[in-house]
N, C-alpha and C. Protein backbone atom coordinates (compact mmCIF):
# COMPACT_ATOMS: atom_id res chain seq x y z
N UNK A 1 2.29 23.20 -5.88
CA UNK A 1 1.45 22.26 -6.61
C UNK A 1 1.31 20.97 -5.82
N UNK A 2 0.38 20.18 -6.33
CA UNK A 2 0.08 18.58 -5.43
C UNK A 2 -0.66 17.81 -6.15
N UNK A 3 -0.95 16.55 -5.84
CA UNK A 3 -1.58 15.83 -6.62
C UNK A 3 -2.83 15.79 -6.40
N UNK A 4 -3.61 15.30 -6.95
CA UNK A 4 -5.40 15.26 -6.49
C UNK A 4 -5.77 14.51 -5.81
N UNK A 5 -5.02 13.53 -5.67
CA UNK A 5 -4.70 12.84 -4.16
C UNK A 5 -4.54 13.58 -2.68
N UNK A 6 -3.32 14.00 -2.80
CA UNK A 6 -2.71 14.67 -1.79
C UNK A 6 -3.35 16.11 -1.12
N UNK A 7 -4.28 16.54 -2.27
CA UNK A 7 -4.88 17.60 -2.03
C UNK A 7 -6.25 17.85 -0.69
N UNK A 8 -5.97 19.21 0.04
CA UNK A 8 -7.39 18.78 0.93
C UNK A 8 -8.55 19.29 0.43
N UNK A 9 -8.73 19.56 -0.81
CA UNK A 9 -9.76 19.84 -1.28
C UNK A 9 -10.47 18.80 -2.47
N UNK A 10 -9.57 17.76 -2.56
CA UNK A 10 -9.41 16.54 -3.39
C UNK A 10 -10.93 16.19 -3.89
N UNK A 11 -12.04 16.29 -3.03
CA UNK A 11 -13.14 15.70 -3.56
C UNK A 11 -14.13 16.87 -4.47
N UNK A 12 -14.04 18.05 -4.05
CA UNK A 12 -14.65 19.36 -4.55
C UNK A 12 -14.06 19.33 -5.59
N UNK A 13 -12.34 19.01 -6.00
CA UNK A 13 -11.72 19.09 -7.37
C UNK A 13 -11.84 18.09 -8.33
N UNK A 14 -12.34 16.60 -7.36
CA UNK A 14 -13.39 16.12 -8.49
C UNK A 14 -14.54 16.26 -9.27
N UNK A 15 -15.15 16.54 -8.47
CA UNK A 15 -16.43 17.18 -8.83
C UNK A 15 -16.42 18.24 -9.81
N UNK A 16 -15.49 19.00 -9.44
CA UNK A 16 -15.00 20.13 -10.86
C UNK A 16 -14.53 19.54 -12.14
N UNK A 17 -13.40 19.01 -11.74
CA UNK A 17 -13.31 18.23 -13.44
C UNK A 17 -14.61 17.42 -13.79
N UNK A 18 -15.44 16.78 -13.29
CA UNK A 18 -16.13 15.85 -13.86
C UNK A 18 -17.85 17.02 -14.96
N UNK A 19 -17.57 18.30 -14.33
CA UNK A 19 -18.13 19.13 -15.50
C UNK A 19 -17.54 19.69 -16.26
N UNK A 20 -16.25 19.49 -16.66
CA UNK A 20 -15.11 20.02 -17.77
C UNK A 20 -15.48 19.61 -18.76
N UNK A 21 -15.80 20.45 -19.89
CA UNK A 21 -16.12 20.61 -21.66
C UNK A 21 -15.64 19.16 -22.17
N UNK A 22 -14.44 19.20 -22.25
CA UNK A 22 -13.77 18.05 -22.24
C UNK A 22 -13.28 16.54 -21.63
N UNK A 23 -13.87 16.76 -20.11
CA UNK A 23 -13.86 15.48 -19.39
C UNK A 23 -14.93 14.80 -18.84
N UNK A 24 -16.46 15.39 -19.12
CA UNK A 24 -17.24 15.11 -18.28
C UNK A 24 -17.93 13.51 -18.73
N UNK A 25 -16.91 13.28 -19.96
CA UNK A 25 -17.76 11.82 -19.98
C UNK A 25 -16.66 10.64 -20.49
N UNK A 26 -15.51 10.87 -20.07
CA UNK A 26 -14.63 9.93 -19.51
C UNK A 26 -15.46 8.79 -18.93
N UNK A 27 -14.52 7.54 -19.55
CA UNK A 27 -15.03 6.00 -18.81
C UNK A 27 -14.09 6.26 -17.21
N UNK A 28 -14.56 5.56 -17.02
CA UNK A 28 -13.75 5.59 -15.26
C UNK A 28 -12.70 4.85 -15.39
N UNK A 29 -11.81 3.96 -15.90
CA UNK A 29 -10.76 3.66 -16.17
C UNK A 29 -10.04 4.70 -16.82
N UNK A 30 -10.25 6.17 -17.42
CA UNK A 30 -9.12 7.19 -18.20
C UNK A 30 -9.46 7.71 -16.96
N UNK A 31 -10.56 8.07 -16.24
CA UNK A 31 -10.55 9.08 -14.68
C UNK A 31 -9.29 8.29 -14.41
N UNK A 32 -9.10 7.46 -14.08
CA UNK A 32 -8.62 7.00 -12.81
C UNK A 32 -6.83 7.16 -13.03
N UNK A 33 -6.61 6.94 -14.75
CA UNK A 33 -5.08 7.01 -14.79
C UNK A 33 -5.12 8.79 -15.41
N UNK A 34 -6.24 9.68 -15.84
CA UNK A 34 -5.83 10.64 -15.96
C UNK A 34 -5.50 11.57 -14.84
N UNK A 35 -6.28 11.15 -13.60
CA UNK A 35 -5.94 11.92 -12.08
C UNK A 35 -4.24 11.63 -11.73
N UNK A 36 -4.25 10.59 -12.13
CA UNK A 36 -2.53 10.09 -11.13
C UNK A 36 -2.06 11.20 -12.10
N UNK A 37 -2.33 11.92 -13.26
CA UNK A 37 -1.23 12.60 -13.48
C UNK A 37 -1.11 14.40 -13.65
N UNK A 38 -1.89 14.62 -13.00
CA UNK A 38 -2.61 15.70 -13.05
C UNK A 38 -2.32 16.53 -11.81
N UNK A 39 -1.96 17.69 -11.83
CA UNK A 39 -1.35 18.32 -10.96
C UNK A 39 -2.20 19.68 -10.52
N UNK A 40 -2.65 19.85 -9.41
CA UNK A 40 -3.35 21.29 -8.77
C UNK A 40 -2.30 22.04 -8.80
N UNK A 41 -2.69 23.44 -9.00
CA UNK A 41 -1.73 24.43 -9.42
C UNK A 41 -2.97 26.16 -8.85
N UNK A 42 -1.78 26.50 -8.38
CA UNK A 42 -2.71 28.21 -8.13
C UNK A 42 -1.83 29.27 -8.46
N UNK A 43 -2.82 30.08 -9.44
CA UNK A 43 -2.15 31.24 -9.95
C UNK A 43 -2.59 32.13 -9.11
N UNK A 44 -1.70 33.35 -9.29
CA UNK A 44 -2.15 35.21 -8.64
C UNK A 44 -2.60 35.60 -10.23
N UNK A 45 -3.42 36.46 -10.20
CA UNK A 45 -3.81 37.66 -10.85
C UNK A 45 -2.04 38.40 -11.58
N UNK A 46 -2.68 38.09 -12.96
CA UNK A 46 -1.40 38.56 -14.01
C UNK A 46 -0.03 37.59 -14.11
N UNK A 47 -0.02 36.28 -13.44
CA UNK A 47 0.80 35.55 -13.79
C UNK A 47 0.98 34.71 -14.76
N UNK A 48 1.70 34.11 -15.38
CA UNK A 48 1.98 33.79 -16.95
C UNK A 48 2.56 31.93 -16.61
N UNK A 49 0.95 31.67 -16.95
CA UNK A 49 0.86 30.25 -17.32
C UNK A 49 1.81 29.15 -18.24
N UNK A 50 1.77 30.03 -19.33
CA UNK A 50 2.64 29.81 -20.64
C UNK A 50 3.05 30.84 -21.32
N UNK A 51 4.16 31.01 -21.43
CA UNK A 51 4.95 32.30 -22.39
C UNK A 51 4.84 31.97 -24.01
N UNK A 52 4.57 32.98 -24.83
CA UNK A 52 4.96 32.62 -26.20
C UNK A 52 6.41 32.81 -26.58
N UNK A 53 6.54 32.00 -27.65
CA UNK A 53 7.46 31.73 -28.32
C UNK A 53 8.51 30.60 -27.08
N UNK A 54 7.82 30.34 -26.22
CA UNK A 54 8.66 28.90 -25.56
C UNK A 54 8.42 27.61 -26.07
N UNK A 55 9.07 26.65 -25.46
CA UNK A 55 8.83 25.27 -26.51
C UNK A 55 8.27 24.68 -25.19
N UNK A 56 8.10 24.68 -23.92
CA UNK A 56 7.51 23.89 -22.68
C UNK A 56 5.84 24.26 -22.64
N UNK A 57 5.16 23.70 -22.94
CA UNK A 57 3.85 23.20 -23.18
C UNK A 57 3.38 22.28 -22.18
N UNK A 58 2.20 22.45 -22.19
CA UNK A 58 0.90 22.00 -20.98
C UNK A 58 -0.46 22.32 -21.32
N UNK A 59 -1.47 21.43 -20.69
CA UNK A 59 -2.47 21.04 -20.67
C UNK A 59 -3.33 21.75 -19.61
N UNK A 60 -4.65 22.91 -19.84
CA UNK A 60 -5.05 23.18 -18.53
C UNK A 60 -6.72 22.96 -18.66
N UNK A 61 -7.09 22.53 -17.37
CA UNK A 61 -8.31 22.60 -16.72
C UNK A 61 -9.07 23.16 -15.64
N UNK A 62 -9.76 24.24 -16.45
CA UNK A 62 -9.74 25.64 -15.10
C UNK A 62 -10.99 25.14 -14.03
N UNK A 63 -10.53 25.14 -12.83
CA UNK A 63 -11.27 25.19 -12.12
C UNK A 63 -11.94 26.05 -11.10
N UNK A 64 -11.16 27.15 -11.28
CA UNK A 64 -11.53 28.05 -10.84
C UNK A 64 -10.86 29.30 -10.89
N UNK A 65 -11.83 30.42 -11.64
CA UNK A 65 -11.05 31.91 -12.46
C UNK A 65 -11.12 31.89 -13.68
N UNK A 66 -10.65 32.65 -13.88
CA UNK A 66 -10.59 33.02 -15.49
C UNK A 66 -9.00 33.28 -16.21
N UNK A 67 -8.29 32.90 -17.11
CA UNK A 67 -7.24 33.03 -18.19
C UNK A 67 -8.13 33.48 -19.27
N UNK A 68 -6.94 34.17 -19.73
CA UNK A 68 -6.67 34.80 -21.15
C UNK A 68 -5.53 34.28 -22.32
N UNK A 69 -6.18 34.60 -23.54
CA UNK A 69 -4.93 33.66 -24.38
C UNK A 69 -4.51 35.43 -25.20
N UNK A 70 -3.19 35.50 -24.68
CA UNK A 70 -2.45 37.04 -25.08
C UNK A 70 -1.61 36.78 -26.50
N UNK A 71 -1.64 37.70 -27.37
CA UNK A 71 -0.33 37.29 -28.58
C UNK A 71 0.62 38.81 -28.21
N UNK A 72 1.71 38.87 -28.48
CA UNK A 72 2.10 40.03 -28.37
C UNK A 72 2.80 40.21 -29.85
N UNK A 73 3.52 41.90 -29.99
CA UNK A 73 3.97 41.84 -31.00
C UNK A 73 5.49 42.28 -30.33
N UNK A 74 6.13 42.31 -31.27
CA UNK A 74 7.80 42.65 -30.89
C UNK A 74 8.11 43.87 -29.64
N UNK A 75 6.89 44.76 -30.06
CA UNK A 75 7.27 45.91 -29.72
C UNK A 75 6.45 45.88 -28.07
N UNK A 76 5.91 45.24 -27.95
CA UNK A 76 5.36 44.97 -26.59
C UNK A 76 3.40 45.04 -26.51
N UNK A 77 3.14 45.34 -27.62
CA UNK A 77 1.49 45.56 -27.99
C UNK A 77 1.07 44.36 -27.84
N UNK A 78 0.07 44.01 -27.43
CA UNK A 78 -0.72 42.97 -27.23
C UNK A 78 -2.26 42.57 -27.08
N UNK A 79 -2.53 41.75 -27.84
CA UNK A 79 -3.89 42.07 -28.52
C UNK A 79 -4.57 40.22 -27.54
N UNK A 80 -5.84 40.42 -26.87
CA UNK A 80 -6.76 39.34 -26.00
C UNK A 80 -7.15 38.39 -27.03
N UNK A 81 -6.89 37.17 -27.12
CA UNK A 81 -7.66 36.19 -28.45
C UNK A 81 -8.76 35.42 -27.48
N UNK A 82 -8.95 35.39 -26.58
CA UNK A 82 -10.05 34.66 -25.64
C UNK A 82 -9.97 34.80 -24.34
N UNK A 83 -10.72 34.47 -23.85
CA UNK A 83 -11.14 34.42 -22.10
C UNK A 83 -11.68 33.16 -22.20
N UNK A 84 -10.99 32.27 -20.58
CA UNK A 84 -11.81 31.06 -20.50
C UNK A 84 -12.02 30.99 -19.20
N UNK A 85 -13.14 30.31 -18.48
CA UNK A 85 -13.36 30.46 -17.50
C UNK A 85 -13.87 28.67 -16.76
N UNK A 86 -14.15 28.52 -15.52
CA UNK A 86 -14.49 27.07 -15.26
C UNK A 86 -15.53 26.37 -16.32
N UNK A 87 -14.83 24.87 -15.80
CA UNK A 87 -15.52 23.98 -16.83
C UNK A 87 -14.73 24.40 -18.24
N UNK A 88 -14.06 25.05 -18.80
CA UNK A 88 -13.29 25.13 -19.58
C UNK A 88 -12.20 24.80 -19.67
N UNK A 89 -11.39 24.74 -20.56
CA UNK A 89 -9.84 24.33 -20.32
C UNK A 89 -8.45 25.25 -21.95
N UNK A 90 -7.65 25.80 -21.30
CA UNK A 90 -6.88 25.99 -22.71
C UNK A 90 -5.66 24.74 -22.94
N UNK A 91 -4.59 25.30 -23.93
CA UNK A 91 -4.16 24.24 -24.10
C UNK A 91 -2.60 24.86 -25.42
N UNK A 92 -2.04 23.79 -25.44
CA UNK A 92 -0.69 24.09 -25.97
C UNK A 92 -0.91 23.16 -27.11
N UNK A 93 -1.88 23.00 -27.64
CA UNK A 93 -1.85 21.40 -28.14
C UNK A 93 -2.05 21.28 -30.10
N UNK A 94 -2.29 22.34 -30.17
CA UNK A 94 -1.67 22.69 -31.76
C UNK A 94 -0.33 22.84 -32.03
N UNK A 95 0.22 24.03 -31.50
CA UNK A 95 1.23 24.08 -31.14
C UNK A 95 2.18 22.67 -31.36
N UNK A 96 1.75 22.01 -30.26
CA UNK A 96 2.65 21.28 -29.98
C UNK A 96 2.42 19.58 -30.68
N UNK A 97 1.54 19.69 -32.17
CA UNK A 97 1.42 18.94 -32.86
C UNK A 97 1.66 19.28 -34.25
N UNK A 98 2.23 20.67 -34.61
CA UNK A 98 2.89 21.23 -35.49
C UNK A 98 4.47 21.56 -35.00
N UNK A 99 4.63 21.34 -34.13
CA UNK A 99 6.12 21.63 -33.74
C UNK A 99 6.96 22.82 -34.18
N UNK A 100 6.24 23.77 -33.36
CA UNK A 100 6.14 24.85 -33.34
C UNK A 100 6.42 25.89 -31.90
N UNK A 101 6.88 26.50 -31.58
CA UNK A 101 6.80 27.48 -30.45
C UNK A 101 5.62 27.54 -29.94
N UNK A 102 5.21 28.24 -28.78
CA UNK A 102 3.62 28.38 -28.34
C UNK A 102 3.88 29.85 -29.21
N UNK A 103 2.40 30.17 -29.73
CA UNK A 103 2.35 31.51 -30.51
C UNK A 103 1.41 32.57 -29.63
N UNK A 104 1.52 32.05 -28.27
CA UNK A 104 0.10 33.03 -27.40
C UNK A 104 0.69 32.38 -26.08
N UNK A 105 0.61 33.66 -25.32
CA UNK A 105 1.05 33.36 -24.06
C UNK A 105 -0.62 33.19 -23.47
N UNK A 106 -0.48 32.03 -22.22
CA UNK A 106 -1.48 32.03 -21.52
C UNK A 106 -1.38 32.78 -19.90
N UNK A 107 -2.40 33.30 -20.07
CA UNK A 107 -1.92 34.69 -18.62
C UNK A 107 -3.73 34.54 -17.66
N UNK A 108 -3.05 34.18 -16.27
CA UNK A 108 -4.52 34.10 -15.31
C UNK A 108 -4.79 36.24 -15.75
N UNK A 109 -6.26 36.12 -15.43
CA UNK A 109 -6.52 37.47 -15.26
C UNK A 109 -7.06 37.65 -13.78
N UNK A 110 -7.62 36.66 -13.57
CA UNK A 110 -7.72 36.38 -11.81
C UNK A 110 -7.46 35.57 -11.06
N UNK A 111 -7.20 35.32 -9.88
CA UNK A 111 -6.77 34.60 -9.23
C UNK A 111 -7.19 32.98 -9.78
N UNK A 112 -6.63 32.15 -10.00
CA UNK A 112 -6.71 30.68 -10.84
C UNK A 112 -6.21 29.80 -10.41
N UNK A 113 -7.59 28.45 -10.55
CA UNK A 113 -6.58 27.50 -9.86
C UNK A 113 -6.72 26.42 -11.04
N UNK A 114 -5.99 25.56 -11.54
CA UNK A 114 -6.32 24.79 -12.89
C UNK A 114 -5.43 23.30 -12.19
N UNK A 115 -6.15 22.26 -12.97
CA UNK A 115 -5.73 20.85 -13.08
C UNK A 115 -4.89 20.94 -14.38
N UNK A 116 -3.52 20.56 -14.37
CA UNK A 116 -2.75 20.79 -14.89
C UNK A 116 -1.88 19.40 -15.59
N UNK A 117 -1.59 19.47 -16.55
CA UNK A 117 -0.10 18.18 -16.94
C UNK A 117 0.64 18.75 -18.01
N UNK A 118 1.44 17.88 -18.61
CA UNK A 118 2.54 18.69 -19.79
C UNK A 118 1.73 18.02 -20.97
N UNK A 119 1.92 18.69 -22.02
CA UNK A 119 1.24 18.57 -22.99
C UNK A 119 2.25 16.91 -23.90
N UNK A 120 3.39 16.43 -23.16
CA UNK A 120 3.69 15.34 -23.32
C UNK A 120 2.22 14.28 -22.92
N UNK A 121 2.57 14.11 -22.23
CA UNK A 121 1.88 13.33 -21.36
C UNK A 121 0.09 13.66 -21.40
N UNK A 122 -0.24 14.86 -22.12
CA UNK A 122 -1.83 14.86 -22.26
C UNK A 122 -1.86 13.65 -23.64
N UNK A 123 -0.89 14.25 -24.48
CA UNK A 123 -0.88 13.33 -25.90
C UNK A 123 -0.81 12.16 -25.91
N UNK A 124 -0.15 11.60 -25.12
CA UNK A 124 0.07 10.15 -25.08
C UNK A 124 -1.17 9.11 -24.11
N UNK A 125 -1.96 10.55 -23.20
CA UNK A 125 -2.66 9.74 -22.72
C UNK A 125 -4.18 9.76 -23.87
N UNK A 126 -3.99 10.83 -24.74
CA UNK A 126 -5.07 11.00 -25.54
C UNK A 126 -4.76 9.92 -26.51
N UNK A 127 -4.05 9.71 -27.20
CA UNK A 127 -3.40 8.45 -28.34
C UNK A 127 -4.23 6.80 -27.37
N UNK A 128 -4.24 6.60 -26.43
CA UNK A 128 -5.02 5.14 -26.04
C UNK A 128 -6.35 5.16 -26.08
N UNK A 129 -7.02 6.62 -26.69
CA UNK A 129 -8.32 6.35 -26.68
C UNK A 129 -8.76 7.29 -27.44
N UNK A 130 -9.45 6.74 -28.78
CA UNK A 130 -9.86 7.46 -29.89
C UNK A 130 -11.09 8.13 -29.68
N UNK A 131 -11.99 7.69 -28.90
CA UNK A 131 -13.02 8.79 -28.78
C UNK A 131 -12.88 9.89 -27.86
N UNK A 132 -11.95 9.99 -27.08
CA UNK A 132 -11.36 10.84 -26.26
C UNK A 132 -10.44 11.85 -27.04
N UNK A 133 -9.94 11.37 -27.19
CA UNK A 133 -9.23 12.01 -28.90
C UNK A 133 -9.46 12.97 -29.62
N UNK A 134 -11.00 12.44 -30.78
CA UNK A 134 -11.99 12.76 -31.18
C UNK A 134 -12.74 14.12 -30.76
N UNK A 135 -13.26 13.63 -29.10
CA UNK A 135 -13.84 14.50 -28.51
C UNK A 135 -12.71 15.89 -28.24
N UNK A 136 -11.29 15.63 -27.92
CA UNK A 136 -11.01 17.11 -27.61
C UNK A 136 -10.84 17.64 -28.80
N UNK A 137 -9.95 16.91 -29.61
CA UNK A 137 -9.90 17.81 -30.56
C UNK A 137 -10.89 18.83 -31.30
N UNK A 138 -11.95 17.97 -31.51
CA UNK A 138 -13.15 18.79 -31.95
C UNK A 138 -13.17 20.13 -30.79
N UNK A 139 -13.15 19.94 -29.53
CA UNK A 139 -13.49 21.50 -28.84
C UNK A 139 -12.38 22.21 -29.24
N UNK A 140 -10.62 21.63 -29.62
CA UNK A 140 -9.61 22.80 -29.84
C UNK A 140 -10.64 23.44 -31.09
N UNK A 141 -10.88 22.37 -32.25
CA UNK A 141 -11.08 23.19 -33.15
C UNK A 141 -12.31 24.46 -33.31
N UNK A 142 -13.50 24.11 -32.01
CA UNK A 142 -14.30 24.76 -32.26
C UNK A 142 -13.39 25.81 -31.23
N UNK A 143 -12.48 25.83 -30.43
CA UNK A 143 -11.74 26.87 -29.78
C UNK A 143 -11.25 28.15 -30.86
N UNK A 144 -10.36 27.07 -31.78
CA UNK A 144 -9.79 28.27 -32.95
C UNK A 144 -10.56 28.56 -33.54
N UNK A 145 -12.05 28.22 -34.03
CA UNK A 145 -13.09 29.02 -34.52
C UNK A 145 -13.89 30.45 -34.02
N UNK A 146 -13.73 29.62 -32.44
CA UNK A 146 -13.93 31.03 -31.54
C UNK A 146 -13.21 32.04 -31.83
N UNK A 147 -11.56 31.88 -31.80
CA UNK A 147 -10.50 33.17 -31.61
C UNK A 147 -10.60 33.65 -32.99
N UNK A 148 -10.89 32.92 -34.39
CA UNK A 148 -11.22 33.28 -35.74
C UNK A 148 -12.52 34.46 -35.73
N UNK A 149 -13.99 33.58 -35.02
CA UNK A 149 -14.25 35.06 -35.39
C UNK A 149 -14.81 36.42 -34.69
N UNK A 150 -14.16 36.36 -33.10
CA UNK A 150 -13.69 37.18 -32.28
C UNK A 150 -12.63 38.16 -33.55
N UNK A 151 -11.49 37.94 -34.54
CA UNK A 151 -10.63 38.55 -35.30
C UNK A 151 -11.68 39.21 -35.50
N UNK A 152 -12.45 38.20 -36.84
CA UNK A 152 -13.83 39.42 -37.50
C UNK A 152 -14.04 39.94 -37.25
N UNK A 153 -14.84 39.63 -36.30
CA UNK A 153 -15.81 40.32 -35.13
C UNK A 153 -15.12 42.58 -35.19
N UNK A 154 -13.69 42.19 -34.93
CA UNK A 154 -13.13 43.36 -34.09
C UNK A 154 -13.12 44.52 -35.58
N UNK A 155 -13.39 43.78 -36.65
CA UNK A 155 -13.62 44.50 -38.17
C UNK A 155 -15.10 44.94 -38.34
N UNK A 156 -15.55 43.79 -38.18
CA UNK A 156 -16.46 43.97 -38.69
C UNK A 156 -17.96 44.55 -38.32
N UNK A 157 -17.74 44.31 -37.12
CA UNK A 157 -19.39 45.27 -35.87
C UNK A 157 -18.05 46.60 -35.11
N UNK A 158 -19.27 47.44 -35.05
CA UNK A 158 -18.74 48.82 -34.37
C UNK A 158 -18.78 48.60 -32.98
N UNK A 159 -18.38 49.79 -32.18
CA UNK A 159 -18.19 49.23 -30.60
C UNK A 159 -19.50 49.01 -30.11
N UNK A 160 -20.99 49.08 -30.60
CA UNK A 160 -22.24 48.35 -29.55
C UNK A 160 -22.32 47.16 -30.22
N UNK A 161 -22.09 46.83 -30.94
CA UNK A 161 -21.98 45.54 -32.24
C UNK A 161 -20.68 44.79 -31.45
N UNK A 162 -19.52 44.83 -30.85
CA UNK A 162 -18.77 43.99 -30.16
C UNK A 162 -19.43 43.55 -28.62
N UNK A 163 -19.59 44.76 -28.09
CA UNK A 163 -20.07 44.67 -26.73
C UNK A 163 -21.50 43.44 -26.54
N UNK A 164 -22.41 43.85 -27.53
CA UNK A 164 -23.39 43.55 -27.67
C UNK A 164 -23.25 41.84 -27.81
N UNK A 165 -22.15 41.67 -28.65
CA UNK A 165 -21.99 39.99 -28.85
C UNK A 165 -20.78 39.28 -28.09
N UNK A 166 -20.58 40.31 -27.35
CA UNK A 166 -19.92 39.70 -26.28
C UNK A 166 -20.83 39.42 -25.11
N UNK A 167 -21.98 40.12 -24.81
CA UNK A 167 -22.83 39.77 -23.98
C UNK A 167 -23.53 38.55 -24.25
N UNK A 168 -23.60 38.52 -25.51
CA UNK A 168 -24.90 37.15 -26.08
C UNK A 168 -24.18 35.66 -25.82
N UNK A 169 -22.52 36.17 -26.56
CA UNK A 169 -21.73 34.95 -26.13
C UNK A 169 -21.16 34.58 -24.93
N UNK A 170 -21.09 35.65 -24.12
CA UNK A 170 -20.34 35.05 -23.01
C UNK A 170 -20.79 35.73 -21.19
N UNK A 171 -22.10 35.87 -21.34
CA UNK A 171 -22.92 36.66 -20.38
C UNK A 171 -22.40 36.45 -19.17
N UNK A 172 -21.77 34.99 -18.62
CA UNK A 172 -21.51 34.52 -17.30
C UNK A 172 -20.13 35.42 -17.04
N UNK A 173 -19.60 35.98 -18.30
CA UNK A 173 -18.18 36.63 -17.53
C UNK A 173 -18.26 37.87 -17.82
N UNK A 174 -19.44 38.79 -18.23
CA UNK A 174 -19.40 40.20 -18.80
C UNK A 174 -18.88 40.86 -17.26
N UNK A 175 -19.69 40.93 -16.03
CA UNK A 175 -19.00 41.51 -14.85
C UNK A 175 -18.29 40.78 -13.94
N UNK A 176 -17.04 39.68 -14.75
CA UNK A 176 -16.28 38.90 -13.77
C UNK A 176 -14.99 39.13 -14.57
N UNK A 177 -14.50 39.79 -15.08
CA UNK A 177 -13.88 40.41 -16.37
C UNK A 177 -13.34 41.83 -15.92
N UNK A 178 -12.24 41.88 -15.78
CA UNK A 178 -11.95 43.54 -15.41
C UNK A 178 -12.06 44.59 -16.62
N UNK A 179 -12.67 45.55 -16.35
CA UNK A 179 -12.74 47.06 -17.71
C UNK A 179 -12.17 46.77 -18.70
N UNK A 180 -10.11 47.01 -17.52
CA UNK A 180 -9.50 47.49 -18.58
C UNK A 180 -9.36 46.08 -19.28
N UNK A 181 -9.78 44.95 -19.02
CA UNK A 181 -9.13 43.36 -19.84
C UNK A 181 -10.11 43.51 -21.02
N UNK A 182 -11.59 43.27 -20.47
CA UNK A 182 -12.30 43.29 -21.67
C UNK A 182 -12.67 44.53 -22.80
N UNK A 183 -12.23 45.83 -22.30
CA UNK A 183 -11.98 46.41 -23.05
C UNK A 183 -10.57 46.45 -24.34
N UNK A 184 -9.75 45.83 -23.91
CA UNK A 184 -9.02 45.61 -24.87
C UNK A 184 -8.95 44.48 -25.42
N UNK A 185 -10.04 43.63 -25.05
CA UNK A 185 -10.43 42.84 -25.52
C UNK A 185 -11.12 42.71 -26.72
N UNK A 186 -12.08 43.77 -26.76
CA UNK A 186 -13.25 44.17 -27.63
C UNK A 186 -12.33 45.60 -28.48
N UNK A 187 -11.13 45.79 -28.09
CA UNK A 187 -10.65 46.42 -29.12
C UNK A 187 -11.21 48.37 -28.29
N UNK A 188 -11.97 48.58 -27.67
CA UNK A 188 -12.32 49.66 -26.60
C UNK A 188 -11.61 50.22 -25.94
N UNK A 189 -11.62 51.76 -25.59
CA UNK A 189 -11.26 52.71 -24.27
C UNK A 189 -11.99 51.68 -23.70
N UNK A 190 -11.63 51.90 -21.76
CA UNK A 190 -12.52 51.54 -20.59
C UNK A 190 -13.64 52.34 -20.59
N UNK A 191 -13.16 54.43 -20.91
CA UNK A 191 -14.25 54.82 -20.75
C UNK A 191 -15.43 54.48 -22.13
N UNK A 192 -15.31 54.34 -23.28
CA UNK A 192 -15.96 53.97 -23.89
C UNK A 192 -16.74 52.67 -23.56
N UNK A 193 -16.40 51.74 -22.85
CA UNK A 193 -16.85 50.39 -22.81
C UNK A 193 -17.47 50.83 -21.49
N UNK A 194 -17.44 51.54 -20.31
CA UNK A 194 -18.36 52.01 -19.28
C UNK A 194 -19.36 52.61 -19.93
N UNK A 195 -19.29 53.62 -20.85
CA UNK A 195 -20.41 54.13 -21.75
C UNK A 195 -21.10 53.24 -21.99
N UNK A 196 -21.00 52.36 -22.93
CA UNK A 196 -21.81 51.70 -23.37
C UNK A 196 -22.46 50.25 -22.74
N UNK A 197 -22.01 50.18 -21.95
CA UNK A 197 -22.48 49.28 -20.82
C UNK A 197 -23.73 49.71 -19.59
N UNK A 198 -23.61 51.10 -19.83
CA UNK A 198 -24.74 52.21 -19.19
C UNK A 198 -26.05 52.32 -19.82
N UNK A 199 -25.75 52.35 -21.11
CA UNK A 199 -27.03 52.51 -22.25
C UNK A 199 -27.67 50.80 -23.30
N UNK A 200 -29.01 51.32 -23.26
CA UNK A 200 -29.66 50.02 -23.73
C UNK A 200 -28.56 49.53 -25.20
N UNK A 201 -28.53 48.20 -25.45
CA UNK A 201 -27.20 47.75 -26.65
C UNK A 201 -28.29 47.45 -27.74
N UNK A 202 -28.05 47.82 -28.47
CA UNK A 202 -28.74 47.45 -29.78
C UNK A 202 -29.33 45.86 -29.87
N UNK A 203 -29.89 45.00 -30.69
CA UNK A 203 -30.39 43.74 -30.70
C UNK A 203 -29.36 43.38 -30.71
N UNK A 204 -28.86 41.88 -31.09
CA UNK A 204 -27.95 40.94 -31.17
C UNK A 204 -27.74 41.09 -33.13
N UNK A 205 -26.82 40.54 -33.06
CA UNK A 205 -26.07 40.75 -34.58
C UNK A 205 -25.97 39.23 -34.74
């Protein structure tokens, strides 16, 4: 890891955060003390960002790749609650304002590189500025609305009825997404989800 300073790619990784969901309209006084604390970080393919049920929490800003937010159950089953990809960011930050365990491990699915801090230190820098504040929280919450009705979703439309609104919602990652991820994503065999990725998809739902 390094700082965004120290980094030799330092100016390209500005430029990346400054189209982040969440940062792109920062005053230049929070740029300037949120960089000093912000850490470049590179994942491999299948490495584990954040474990569930740990209490060490962090703040991420993908800049490049894609994560997944995993829940597992005791027995080792494990069910996809989202995919996020650049210009996006996940986050520990419910969690860690209910004081609570993380309840979802965060796992790269491809190679990832994210602007990073501890979810200490995101909070305290979010607390000096209420519209900053304001602004993320509103995206966590429209986040857990997402993973809410992705749940539905896996009830309630049949497999061209998932596929189909997974294309409408999230077109930029339908072939940047491996088979077997987004197929168990959408609740699918691979070969079922190659099927139907072959043949015209019904309208949008």
């Amino acid at each position: 890891m390094s700082s965004i300073h120290t980094h030799p790619q330092r100016n390209t990784i500005r430029l990346q955060l400054r189209q982040s969901l969440v940062l792109k309209d920062l005053p230049a006084a929070a740029w300037t003390e949120l960089e000093r604390q912000l850490e470049i970080a590179d994942f491999g393919k299948g490495d584990l960002l954040v474990h569930q049920g740990h209490s060490a929490m962090e703040q991420f800003f993908i800049l490049d790749g894609i994560l997944k937010r995993v829940v597992s159950d005791p027995k080792g089953k494990e069910m996809i609650l989202r995919f996020a990809a650049e210009d996006d960011m996940d986050t520990s930050y419910a969690a860690w304002r209910l004081g609570r365990p993380m309840p979802y491990s965060i796992v790269a699915v491809t190679k990832v590189r994210v602007a990073k801090l501890s979810m200490q230190h995101w909070v305290e820098f979010l607390e000096r500025d209420a519209a900053v504040k304001a602004h993320f929280e509103y995206e966590v919450m429209s986040l857990m609305s997402e993973v809410m009705a992705h749940t539905i979703t896996l009830h309630l439309l049949d497999a061209p009825g998932r596929l189909s609104r997974f294309k409408r919602k999230h077109p930029e990652l339908l072939d940047r997404i491996p088979k077997k991820e987004l197929a168990s994503y959408l609740n699918l065999t691979p070969e079922t989800l190659s099927r139907l990725k072959k043949r015209k998809q019904p309208d949008e739902r």
